[in-house]
PDB file of N, CA and C in Angstrom:
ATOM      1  N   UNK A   1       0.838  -1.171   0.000  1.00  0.00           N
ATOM      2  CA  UNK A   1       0.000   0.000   0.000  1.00  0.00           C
ATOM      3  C   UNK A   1       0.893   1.247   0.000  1.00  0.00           C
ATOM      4  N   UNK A   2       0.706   2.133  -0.368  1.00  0.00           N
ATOM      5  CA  UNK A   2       1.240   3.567  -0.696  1.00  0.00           C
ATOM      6  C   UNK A   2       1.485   4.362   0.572  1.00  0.00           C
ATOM      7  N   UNK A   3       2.443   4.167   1.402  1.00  0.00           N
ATOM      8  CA  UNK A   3       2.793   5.800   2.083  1.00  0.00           C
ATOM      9  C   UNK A   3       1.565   6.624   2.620  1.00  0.00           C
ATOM     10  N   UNK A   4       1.376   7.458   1.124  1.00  0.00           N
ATOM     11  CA  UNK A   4       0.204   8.281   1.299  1.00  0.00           C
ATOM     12  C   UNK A   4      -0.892   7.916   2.145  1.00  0.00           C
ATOM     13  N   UNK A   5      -1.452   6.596   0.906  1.00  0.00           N
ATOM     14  CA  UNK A   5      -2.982   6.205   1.117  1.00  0.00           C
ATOM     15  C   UNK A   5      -2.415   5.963   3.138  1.00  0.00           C
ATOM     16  N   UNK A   6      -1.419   5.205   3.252  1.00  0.00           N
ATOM     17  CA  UNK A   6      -1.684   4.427   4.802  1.00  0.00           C
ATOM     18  C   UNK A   6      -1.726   5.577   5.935  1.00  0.00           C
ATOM     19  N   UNK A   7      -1.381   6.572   5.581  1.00  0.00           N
ATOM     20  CA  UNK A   7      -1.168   8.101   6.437  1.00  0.00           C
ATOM     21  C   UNK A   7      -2.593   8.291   6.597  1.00  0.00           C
ATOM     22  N   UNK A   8      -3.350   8.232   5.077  1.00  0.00           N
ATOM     23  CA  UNK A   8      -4.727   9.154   5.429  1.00  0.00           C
ATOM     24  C   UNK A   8      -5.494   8.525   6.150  1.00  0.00           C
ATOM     25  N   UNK A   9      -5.239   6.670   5.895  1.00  0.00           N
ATOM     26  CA  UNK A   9      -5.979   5.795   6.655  1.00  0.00           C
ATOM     27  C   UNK A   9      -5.958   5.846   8.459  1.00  0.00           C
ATOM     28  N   UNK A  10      -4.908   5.909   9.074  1.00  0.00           N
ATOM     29  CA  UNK A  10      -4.650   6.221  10.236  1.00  0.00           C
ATOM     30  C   UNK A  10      -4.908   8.167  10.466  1.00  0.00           C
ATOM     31  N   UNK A  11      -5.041   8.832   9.933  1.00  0.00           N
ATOM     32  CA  UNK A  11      -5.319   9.950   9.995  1.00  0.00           C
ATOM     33  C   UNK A  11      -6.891   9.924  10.445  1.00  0.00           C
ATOM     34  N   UNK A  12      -7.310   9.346   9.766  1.00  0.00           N
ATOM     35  CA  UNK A  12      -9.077   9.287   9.804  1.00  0.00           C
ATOM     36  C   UNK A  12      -9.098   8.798  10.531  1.00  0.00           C
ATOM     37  N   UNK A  13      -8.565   7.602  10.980  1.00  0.00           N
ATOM     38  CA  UNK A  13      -9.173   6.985  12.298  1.00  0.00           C
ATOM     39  C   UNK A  13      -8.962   7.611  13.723  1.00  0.00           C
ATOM     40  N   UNK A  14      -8.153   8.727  13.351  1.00  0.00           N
ATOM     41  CA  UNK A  14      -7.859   9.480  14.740  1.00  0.00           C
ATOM     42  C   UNK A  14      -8.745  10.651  14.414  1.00  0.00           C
ATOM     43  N   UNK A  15      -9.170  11.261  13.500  1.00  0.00           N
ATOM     44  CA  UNK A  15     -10.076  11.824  13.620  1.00  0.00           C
ATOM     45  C   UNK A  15     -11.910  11.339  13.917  1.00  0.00           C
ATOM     46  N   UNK A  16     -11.590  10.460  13.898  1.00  0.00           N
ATOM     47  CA  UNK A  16     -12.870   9.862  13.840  1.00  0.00           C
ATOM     48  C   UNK A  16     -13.487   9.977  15.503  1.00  0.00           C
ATOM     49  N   UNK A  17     -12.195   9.386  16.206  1.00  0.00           N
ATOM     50  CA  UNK A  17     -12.414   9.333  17.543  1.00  0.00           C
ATOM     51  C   UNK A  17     -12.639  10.891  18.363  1.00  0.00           C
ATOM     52  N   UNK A  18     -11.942  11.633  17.577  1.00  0.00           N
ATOM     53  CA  UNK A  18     -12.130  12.968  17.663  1.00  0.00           C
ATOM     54  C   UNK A  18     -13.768  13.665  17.199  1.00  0.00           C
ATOM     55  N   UNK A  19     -14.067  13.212  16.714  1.00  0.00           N
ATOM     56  CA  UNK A  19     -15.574  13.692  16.116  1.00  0.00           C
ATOM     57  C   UNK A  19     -16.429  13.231  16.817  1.00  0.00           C
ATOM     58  N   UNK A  20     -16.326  11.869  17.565  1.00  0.00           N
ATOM     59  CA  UNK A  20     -16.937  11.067  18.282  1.00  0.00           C
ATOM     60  C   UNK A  20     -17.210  11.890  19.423  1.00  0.00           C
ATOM     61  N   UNK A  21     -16.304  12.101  19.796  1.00  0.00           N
ATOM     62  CA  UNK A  21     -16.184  13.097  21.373  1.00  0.00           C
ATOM     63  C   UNK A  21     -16.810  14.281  20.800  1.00  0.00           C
ATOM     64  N   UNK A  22     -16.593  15.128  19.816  1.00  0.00           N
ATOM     65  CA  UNK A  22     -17.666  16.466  19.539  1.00  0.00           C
ATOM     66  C   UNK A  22     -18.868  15.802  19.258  1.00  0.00           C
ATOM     67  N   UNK A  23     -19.502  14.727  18.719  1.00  0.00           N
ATOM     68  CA  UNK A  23     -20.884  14.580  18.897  1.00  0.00           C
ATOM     69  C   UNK A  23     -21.699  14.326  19.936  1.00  0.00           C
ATOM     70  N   UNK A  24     -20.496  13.466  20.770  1.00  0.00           N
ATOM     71  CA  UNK A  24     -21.625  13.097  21.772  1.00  0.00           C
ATOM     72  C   UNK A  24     -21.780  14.303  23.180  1.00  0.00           C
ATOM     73  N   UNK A  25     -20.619  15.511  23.070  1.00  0.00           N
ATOM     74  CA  UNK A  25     -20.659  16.445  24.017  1.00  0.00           C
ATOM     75  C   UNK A  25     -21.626  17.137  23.129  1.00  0.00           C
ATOM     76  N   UNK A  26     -22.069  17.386  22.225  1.00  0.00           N
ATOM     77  CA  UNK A  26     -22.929  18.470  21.744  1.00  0.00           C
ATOM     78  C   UNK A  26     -24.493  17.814  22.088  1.00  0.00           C
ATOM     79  N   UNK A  27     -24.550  16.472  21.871  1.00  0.00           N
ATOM     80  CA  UNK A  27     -25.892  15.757  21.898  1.00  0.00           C
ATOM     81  C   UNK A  27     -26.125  16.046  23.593  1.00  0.00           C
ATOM     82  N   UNK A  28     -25.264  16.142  24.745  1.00  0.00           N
ATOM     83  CA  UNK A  28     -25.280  16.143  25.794  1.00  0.00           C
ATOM     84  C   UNK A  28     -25.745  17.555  26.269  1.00  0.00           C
ATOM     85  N   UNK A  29     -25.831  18.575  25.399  1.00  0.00           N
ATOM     86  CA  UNK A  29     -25.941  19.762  26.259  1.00  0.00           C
ATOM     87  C   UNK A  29     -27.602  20.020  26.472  1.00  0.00           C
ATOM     88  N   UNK A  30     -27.864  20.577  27.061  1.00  0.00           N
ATOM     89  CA  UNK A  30     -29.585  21.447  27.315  1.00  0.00           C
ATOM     90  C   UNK A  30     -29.765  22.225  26.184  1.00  0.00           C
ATOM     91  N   UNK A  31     -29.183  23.029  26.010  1.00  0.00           N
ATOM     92  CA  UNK A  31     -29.027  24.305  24.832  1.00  0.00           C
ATOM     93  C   UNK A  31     -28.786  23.790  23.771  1.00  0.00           C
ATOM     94  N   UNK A  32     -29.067  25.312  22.608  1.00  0.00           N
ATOM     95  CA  UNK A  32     -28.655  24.964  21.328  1.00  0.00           C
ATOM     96  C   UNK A  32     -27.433  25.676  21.502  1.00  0.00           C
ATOM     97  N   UNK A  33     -26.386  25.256  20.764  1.00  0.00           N
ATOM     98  CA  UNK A  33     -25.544  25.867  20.244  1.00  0.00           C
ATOM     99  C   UNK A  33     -24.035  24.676  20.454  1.00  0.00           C
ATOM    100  N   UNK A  34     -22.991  25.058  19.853  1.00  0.00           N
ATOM    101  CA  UNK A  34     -21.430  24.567  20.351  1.00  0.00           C
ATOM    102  C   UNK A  34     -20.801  24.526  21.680  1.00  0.00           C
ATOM    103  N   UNK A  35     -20.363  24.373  22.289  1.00  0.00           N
ATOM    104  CA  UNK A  35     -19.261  24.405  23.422  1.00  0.00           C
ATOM    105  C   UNK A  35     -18.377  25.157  23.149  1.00  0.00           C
ATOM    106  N   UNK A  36     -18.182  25.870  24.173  1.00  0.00           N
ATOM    107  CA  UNK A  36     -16.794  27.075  23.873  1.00  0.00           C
ATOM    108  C   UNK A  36     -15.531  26.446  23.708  1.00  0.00           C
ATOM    109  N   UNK A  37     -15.356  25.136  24.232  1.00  0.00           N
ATOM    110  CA  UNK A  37     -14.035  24.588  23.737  1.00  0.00           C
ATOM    111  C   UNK A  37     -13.736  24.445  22.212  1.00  0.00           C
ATOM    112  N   UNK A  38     -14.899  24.408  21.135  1.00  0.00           N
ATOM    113  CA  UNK A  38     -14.377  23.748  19.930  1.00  0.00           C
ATOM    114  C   UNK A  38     -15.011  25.213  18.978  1.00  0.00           C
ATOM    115  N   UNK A  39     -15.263  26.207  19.943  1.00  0.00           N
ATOM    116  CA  UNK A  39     -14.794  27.758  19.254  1.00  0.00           C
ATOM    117  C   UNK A  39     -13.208  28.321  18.806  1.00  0.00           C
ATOM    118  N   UNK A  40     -12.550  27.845  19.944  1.00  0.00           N
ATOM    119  CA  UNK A  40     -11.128  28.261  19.647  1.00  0.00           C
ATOM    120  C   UNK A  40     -10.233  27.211  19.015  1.00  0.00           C
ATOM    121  N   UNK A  41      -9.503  28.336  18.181  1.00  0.00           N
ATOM    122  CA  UNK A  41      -8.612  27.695  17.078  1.00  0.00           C
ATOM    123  C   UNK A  41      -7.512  26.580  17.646  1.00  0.00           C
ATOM    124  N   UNK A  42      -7.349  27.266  18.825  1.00  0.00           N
ATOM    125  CA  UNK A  42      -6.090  26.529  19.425  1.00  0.00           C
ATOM    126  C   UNK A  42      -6.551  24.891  19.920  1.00  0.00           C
ATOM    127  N   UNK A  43      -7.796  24.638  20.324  1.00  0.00           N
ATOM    128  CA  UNK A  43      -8.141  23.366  20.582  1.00  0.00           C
ATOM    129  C   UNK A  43      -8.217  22.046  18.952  1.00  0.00           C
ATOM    130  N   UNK A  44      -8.719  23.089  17.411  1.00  0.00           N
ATOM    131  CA  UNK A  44      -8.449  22.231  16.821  1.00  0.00           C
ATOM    132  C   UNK A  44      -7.341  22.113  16.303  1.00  0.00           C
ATOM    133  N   UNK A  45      -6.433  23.123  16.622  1.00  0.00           N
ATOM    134  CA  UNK A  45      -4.921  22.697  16.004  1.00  0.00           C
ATOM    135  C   UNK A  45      -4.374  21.457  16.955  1.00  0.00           C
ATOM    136  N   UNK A  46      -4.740  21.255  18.064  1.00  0.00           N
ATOM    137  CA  UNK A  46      -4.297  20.319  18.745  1.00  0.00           C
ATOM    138  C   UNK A  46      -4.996  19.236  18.273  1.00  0.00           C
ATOM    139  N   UNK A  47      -6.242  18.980  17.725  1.00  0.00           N
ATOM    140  CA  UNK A  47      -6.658  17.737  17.004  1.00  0.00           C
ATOM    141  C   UNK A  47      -6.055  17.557  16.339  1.00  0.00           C
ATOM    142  N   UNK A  48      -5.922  18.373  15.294  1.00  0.00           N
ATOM    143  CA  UNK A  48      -5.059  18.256  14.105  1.00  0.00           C
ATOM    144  C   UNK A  48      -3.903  17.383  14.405  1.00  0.00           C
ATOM    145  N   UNK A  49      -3.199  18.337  15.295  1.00  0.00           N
ATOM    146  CA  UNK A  49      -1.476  17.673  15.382  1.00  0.00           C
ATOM    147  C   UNK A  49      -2.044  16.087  15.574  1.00  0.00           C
ATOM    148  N   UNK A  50      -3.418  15.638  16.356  1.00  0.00           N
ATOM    149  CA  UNK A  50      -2.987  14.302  17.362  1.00  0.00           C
ATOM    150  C   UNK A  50      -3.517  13.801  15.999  1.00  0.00           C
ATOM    151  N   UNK A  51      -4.142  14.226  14.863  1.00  0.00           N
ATOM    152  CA  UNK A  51      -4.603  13.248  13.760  1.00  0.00           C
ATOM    153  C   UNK A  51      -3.469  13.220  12.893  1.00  0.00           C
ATOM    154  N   UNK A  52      -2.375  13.656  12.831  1.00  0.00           N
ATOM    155  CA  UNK A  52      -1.290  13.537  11.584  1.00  0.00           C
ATOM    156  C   UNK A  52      -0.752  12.709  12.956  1.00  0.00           C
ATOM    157  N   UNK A  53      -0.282  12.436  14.284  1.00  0.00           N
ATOM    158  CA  UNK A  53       0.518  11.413  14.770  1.00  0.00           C
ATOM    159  C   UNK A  53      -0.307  10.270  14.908  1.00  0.00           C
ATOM    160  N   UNK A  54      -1.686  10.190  14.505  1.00  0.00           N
ATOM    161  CA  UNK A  54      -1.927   8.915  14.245  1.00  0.00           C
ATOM    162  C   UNK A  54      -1.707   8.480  12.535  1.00  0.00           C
ATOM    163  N   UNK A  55      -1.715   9.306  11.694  1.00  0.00           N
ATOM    164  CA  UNK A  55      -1.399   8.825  10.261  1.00  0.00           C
ATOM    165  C   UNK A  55      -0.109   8.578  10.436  1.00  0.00           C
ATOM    166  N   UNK A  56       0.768   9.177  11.489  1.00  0.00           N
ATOM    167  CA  UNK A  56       1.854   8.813  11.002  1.00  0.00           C
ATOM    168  C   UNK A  56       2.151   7.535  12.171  1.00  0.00           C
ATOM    169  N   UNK A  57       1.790   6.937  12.943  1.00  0.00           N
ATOM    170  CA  UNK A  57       1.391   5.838  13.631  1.00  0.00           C
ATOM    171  C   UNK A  57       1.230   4.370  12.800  1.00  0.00           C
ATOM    172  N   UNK A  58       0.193   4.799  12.331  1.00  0.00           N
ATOM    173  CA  UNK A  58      -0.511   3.874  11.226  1.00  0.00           C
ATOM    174  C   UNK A  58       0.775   4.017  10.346  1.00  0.00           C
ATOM    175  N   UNK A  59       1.397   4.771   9.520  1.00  0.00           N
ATOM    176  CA  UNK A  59       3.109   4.445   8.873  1.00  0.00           C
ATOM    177  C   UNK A  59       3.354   3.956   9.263  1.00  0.00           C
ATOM    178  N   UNK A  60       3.673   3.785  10.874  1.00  0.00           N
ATOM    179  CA  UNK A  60       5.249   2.848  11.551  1.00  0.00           C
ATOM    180  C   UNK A  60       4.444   1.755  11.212  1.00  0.00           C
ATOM    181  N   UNK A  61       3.356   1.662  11.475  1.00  0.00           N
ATOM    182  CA  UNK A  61       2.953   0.068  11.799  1.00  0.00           C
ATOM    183  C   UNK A  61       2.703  -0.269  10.441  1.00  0.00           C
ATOM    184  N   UNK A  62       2.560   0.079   9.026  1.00  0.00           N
ATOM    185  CA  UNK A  62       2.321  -0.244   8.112  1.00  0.00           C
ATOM    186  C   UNK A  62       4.038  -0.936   7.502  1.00  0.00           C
ATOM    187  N   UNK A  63       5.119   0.099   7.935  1.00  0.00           N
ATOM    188  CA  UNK A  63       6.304   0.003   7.447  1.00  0.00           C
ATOM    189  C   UNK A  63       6.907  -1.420   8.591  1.00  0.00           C
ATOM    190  N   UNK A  64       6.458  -1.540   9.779  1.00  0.00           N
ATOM    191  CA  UNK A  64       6.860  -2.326  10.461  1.00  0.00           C
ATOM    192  C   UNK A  64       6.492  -4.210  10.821  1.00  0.00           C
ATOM    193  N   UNK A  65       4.923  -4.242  10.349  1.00  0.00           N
ATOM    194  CA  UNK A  65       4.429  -5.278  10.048  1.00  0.00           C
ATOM    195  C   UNK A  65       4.153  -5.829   8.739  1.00  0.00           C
ATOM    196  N   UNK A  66       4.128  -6.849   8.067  1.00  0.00           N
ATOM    197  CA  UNK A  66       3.769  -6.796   6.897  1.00  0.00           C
ATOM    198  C   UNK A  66       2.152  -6.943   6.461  1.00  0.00           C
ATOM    199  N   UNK A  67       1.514  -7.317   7.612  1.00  0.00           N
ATOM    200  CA  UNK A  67       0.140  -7.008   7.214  1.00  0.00           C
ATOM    201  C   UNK A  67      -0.706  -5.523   7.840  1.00  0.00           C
ATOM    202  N   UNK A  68      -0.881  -4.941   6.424  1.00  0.00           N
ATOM    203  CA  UNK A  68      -1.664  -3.380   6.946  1.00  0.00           C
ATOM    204  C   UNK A  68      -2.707  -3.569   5.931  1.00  0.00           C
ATOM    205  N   UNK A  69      -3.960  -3.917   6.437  1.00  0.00           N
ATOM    206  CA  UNK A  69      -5.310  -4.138   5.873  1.00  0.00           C
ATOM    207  C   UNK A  69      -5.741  -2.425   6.120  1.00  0.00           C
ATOM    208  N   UNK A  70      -6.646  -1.947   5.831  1.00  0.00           N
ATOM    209  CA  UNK A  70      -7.395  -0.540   5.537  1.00  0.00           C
ATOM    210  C   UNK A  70      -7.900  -0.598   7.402  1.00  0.00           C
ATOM    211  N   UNK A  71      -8.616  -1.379   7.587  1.00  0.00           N
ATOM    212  CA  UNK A  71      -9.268  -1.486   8.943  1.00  0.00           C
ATOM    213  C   UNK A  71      -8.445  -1.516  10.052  1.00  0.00           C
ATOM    214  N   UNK A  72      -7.254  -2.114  10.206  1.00  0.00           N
ATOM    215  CA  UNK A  72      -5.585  -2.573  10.710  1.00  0.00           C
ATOM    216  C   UNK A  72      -5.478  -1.137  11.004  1.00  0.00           C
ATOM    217  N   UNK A  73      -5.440  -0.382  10.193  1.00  0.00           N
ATOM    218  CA  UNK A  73      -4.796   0.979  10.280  1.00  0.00           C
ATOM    219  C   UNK A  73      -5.480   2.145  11.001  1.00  0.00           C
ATOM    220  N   UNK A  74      -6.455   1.788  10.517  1.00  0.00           N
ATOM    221  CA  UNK A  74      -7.751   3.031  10.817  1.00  0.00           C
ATOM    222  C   UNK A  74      -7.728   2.362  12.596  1.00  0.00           C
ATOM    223  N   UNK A  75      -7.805   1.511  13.136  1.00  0.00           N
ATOM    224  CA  UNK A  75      -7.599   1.232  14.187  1.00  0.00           C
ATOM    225  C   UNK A  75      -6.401   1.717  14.800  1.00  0.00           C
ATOM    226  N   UNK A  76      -5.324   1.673  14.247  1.00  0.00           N
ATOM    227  CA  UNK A  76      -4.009   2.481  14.970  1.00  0.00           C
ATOM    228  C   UNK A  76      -4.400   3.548  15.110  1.00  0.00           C
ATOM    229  N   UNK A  77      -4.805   4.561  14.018  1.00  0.00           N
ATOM    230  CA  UNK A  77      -4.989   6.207  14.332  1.00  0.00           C
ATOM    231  C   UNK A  77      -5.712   6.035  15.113  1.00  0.00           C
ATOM    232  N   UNK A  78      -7.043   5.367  15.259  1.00  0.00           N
ATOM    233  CA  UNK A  78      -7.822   5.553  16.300  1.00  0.00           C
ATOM    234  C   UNK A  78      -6.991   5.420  17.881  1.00  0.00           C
ATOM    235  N   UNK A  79      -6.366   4.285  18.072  1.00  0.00           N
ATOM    236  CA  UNK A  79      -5.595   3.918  19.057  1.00  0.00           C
ATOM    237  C   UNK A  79      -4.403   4.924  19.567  1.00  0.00           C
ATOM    238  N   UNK A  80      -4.294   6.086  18.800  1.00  0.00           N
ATOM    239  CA  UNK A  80      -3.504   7.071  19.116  1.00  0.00           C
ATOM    240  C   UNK A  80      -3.163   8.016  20.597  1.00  0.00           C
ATOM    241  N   UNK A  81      -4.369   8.367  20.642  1.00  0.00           N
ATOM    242  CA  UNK A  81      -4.800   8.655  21.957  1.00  0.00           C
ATOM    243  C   UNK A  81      -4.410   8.113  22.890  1.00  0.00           C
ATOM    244  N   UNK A  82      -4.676   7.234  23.233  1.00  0.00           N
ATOM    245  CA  UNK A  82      -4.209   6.042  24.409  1.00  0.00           C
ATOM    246  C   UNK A  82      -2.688   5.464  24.166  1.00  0.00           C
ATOM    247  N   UNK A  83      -1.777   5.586  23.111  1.00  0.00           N
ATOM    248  CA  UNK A  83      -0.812   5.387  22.873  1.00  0.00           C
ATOM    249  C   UNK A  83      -0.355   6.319  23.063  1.00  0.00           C
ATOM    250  N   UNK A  84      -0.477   7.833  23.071  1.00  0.00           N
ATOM    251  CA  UNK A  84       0.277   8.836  23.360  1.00  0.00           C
ATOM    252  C   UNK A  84       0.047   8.820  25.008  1.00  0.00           C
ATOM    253  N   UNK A  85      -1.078   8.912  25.738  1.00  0.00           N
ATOM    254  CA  UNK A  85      -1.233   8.793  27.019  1.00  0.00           C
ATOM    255  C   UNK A  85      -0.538   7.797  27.432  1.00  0.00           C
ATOM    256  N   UNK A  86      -0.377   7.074  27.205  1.00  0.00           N
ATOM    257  CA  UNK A  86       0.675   5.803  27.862  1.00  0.00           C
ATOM    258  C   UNK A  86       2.204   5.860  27.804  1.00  0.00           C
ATOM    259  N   UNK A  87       2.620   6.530  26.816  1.00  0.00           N
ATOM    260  CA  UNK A  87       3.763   6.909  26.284  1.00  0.00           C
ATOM    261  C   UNK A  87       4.355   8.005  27.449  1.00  0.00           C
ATOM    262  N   UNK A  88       3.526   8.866  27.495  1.00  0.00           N
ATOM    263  CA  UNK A  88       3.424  10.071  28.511  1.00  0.00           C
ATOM    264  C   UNK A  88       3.320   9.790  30.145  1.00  0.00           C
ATOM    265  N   UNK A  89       2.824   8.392  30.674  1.00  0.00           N
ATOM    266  CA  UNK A  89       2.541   8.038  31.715  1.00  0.00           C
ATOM    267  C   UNK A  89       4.035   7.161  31.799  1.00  0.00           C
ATOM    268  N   UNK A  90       4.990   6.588  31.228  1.00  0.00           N
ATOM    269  CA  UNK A  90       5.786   6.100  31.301  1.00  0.00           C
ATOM    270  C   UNK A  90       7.243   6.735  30.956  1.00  0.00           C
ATOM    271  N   UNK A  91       7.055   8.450  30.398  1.00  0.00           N
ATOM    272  CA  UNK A  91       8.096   9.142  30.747  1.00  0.00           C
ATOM    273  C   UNK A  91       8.427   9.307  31.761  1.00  0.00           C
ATOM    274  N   UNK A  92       6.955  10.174  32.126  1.00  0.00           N
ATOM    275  CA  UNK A  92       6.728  10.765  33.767  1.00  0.00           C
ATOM    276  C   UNK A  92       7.055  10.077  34.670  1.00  0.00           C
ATOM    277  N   UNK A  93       6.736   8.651  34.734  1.00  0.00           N
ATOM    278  CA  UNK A  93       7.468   7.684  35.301  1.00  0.00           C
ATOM    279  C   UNK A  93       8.997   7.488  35.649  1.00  0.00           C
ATOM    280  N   UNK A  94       9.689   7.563  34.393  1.00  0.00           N
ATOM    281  CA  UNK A  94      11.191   7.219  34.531  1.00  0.00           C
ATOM    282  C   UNK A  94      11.796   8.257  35.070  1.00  0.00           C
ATOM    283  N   UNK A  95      10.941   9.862  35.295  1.00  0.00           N
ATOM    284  CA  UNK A  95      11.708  11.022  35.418  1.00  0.00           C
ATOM    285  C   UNK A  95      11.644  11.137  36.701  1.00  0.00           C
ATOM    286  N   UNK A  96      10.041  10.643  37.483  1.00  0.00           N
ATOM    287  CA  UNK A  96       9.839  11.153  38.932  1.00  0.00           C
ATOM    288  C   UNK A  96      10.846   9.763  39.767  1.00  0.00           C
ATOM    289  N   UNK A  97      11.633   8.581  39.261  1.00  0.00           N
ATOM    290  CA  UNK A  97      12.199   7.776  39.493  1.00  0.00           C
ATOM    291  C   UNK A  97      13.718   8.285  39.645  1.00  0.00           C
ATOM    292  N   UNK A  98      14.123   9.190  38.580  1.00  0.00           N
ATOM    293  CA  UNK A  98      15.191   9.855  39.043  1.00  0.00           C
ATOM    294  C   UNK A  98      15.173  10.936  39.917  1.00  0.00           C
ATOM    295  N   UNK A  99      14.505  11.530  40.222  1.00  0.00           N
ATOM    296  CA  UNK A  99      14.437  12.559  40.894  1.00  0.00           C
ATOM    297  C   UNK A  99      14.382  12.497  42.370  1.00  0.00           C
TER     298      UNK A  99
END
């Protein structure tokens, strides 16, 4: 599979999980309207960034296993989230260990 195509595939799937969370906080409110969190620019540039490190997620694992099915992938981006949180829970770890 192509580079490209496997980027956009894991891209989407981290956005997906991302959209997930804006639908179901909007379905949750009393009122009409958005949430002030997904007014400001600065909250979707941070989607953004976490949806290109799941396309590029879905790369390693495309370049690293030899089976990357369409669904395979879209599951990594999705899995991004929790791979960066874990990643992050096991720095913090090694640092408050030296300290």
């Amino acid at each position: 599979m192509l580079p490209g195509i496997t980027f956009v595939y894991g891209f989407l799937g981290a956005f997906a999980v991302d959209f997930q969370a804006f639908y179901e906080e909007v379905n949750e409110l009393t009122h009409i309207g958005i949430p002030h969190k997904y007014v400001r620019p600065g909250y979707w540039l941070i989607r953004l960034v976490h949806a290109v490190i799941g396309g590029s997620l879905a790369l390693a694992w495309s370049q690293s296993y030899s089976e990357a099915n369409p669904l395979l992938l879209v599951a990594v981006g999705g899995s991004s989230r929790v791979l960066i949180l874990k990643f992050g829970q096991i720095v913090a770890g090694k640092f408050n260990k030296e300290v």
